[in-house]
C-alpha atoms as a PDB file:
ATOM      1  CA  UNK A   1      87.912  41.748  28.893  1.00  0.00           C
ATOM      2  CA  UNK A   2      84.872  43.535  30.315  1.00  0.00           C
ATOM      3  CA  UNK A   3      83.020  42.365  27.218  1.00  0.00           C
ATOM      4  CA  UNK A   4      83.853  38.404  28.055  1.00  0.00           C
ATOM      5  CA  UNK A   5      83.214  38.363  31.236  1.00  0.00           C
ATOM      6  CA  UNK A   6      79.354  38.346  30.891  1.00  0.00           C
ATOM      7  CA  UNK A   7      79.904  35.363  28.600  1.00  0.00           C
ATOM      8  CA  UNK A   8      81.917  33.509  30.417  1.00  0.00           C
ATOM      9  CA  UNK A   9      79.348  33.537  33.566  1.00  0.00           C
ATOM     10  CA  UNK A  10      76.435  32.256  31.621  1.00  0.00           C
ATOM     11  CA  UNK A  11      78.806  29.339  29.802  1.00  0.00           C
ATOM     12  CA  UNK A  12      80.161  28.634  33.321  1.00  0.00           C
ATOM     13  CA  UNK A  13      76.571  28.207  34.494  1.00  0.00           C
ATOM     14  CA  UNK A  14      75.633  26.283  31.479  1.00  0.00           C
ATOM     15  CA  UNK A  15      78.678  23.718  32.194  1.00  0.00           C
ATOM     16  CA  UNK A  16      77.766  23.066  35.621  1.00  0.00           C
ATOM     17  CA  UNK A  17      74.213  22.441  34.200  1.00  0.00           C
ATOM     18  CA  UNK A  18      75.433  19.551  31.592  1.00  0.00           C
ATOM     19  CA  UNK A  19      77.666  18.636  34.570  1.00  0.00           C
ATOM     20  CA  UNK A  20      74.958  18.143  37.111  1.00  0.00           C
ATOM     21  CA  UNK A  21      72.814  16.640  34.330  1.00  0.00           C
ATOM     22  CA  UNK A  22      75.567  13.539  33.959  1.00  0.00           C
ATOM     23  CA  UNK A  23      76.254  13.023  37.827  1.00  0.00           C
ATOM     24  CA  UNK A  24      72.253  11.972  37.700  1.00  0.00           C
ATOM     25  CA  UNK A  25      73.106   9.727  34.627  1.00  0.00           C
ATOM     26  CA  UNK A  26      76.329   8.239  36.274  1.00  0.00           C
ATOM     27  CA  UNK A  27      73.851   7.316  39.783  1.00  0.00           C
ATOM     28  CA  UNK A  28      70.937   5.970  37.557  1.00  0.00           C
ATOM     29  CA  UNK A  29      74.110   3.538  36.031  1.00  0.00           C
ATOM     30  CA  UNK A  30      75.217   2.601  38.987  1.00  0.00           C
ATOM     31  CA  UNK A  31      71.597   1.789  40.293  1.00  0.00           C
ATOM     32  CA  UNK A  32      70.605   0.420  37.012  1.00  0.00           C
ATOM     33  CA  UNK A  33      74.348  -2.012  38.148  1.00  0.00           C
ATOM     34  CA  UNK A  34      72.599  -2.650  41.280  1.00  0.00           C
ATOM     35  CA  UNK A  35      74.859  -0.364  43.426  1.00  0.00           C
ATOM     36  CA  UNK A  36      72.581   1.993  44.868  1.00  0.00           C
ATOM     37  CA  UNK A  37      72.728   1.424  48.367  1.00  0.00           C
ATOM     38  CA  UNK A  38      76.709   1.357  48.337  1.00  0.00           C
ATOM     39  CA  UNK A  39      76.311   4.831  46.375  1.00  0.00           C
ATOM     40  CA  UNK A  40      73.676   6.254  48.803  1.00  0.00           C
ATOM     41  CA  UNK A  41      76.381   4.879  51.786  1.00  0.00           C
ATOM     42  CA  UNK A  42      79.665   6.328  50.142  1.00  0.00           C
ATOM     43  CA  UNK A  43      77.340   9.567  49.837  1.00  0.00           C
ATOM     44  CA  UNK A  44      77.004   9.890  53.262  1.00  0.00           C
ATOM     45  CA  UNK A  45      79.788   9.005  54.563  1.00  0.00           C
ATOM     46  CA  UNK A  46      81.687  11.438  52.081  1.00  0.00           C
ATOM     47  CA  UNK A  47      79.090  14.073  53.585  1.00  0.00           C
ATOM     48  CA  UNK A  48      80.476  13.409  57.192  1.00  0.00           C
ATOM     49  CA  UNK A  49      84.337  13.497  56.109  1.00  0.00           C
ATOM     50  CA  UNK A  50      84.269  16.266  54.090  1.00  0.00           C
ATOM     51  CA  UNK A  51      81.708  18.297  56.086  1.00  0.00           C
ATOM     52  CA  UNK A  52      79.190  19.225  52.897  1.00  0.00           C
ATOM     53  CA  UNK A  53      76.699  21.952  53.011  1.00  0.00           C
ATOM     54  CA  UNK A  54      73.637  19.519  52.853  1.00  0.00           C
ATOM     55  CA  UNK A  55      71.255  22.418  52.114  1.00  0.00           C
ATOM     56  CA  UNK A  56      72.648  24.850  49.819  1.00  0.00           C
ATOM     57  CA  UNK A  57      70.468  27.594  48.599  1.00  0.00           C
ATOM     58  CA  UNK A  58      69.226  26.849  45.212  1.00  0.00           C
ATOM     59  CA  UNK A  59      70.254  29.639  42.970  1.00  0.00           C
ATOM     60  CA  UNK A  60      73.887  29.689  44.488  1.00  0.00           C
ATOM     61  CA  UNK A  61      74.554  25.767  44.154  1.00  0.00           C
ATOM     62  CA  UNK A  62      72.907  25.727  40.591  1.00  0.00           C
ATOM     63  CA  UNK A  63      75.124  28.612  39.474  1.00  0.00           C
ATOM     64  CA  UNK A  64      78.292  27.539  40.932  1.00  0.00           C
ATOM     65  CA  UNK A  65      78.346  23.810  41.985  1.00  0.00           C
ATOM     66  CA  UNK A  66      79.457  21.631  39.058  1.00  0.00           C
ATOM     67  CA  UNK A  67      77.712  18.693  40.865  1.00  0.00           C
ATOM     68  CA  UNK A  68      74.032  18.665  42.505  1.00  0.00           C
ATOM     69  CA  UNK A  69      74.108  19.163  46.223  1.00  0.00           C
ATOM     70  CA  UNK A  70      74.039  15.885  48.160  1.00  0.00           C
ATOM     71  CA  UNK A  71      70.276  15.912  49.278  1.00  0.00           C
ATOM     72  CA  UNK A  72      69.147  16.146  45.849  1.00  0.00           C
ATOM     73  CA  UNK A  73      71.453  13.226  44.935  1.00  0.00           C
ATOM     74  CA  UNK A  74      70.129  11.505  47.762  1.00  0.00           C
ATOM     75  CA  UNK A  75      66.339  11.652  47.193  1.00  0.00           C
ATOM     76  CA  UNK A  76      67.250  10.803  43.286  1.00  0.00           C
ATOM     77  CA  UNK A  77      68.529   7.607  44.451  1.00  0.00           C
ATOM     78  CA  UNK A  78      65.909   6.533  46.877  1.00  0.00           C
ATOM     79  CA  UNK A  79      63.308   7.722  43.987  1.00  0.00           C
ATOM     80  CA  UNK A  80      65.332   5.556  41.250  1.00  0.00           C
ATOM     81  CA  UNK A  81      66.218   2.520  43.962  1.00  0.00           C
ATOM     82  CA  UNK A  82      62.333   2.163  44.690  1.00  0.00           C
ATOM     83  CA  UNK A  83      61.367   2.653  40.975  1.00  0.00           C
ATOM     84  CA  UNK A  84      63.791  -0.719  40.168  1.00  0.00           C
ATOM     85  CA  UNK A  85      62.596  -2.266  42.886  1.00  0.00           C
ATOM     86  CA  UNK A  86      58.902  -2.283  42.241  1.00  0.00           C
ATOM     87  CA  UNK A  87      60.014  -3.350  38.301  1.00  0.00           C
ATOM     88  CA  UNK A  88      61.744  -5.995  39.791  1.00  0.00           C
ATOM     89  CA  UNK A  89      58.555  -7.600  42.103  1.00  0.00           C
END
């Protein structure tokens, strides 16, 4: 068991890396759908329910959080909702 559990940190941090790498691909679907603002709102407002740590350290959210921390989604979508917007003009 001592032997595994080396491996089985760096897999868990390599899940939570293909993880966080598909919660950018399911916003940039939902913006590409047109839904970015209701995204960016639910965001939020799941932020104030739930009482999220906005500003994680780095290293501890990208080893352990199996999604990216809420101000990272956040400045994704404003990034991605301008981007469509300017293709759109």
């Amino acid at each position: 068991m001592i032997y595994l559990e080396p491996i089985s940190e760096v897999l868990s941090v390599a899940m939570s890396v293909i993880s966080r790498k598909y919660e950018f691909q399911a916003d940039k679907f939902a913006i590409d759908q047109g839904r970015g603002e209701a995204l960016r709102e639910g965001m939020i407002k799941m932020q104030k329910e739930n009482s999220i740590n906005v500003t994680p350290d780095w290293l501890f959210a990208a080893c352990t959080y199996s999604h990216p921390p809420i101000i990272e989604r956040l400045q994704t979508i404003d990034e991605l909702v301008a981007r469509r917007a300017k293709k759109t003009e």
